[in-house]
C-alpha atoms as a PDB file:
ATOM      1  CA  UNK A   1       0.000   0.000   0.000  1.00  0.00           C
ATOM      2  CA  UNK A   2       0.940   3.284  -0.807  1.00  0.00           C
ATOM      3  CA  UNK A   3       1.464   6.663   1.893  1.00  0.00           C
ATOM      4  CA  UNK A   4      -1.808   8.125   0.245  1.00  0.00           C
ATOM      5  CA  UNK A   5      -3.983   4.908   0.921  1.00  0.00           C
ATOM      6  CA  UNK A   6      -3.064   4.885   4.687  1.00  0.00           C
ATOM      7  CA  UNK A   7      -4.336   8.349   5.294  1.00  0.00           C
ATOM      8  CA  UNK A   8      -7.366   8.357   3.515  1.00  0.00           C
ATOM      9  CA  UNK A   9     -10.596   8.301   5.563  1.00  0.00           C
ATOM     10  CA  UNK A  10     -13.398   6.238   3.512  1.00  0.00           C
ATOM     11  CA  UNK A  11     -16.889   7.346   3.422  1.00  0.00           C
ATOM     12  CA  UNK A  12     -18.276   5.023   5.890  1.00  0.00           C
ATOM     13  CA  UNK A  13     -15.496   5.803   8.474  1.00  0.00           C
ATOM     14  CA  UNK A  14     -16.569   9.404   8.224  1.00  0.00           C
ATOM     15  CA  UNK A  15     -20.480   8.727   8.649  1.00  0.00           C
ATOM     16  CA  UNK A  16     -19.730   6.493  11.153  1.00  0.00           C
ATOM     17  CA  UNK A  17     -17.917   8.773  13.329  1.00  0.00           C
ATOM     18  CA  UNK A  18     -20.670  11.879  12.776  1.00  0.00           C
ATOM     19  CA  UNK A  19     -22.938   9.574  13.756  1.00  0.00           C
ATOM     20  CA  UNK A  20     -21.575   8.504  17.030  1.00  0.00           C
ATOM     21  CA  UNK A  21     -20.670  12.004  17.325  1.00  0.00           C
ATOM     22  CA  UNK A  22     -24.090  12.991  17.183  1.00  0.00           C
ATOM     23  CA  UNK A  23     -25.233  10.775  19.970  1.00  0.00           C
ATOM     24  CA  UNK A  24     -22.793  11.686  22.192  1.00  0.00           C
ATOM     25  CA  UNK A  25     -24.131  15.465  21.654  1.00  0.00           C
ATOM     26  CA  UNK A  26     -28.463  14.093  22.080  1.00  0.00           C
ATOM     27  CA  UNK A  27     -27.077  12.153  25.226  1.00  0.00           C
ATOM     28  CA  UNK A  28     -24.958  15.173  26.481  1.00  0.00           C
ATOM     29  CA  UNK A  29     -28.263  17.777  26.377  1.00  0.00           C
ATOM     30  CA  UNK A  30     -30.507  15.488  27.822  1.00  0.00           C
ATOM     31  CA  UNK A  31     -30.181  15.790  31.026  1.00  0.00           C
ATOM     32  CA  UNK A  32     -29.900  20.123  30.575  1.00  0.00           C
ATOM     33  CA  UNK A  33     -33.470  19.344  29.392  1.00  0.00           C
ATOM     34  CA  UNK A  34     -35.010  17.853  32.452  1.00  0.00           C
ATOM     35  CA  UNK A  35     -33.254  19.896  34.825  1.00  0.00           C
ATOM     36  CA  UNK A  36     -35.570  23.035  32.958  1.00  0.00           C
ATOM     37  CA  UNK A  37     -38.503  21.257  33.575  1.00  0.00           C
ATOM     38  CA  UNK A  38     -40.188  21.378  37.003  1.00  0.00           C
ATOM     39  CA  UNK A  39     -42.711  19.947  38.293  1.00  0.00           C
ATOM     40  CA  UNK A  40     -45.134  23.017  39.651  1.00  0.00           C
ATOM     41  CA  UNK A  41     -48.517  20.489  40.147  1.00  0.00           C
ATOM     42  CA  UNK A  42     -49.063  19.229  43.068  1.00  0.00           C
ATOM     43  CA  UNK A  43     -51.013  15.606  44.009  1.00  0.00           C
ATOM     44  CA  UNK A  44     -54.459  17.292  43.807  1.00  0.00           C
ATOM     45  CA  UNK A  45     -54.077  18.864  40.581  1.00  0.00           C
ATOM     46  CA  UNK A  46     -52.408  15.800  39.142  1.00  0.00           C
ATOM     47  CA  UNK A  47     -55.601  13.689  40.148  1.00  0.00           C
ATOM     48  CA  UNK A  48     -58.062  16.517  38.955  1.00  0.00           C
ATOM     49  CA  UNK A  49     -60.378  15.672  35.858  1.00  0.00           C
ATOM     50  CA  UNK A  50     -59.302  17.211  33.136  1.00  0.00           C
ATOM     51  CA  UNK A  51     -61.735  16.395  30.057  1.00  0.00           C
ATOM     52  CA  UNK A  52     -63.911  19.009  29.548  1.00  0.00           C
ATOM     53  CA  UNK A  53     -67.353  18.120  27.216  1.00  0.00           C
ATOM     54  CA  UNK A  54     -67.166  21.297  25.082  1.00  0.00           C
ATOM     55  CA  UNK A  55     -70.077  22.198  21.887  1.00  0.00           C
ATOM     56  CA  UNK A  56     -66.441  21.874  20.336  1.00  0.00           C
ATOM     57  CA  UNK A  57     -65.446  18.232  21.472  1.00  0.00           C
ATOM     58  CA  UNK A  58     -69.406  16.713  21.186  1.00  0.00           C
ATOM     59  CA  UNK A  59     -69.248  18.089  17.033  1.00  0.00           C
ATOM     60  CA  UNK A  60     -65.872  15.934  16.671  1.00  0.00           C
ATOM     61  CA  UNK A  61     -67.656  13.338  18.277  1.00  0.00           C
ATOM     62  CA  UNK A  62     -71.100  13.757  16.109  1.00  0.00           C
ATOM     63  CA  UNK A  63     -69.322  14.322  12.752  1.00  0.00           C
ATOM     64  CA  UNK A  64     -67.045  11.370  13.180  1.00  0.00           C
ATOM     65  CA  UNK A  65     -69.281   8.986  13.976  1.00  0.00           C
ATOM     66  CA  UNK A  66     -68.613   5.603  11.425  1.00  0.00           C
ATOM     67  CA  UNK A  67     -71.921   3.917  10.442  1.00  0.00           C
ATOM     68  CA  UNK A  68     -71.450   0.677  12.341  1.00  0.00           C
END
């Protein structure tokens, strides 16, 4: 082999690396992410209802109604 063919990267070595590269980086801002998040509900308003029965919501309901 010559000099040239040592040093030369091939395509799939190159995707390869940005690839891992990139999943270091998604695995490295994860955790930034959850740290912005807080939790501000408490139990109560956890456990609260929250469907509502809206003129809105009931015409979904009515036009989307399959012929059964």
């Amino acid at each position: 082999m010559t000099k040239q063919d040592e040093t030369k990267v091939g395509r799939r070595d190159f995707l390869r690396a940005l690839g891992a590269g990139a999943g270091v980086a998604a695995t490295a801002a994860t955790p930034l992410a959850g740290v912005a998040k807080a939790d501000t509900e408490n139990n109560d308003e956890k456990r609260k209802a929250r469907y509502k029965e809206t003129d809105h919501v009931k015409t979904f309901y009515r036009v989307n109604r399959y012929p059964g």
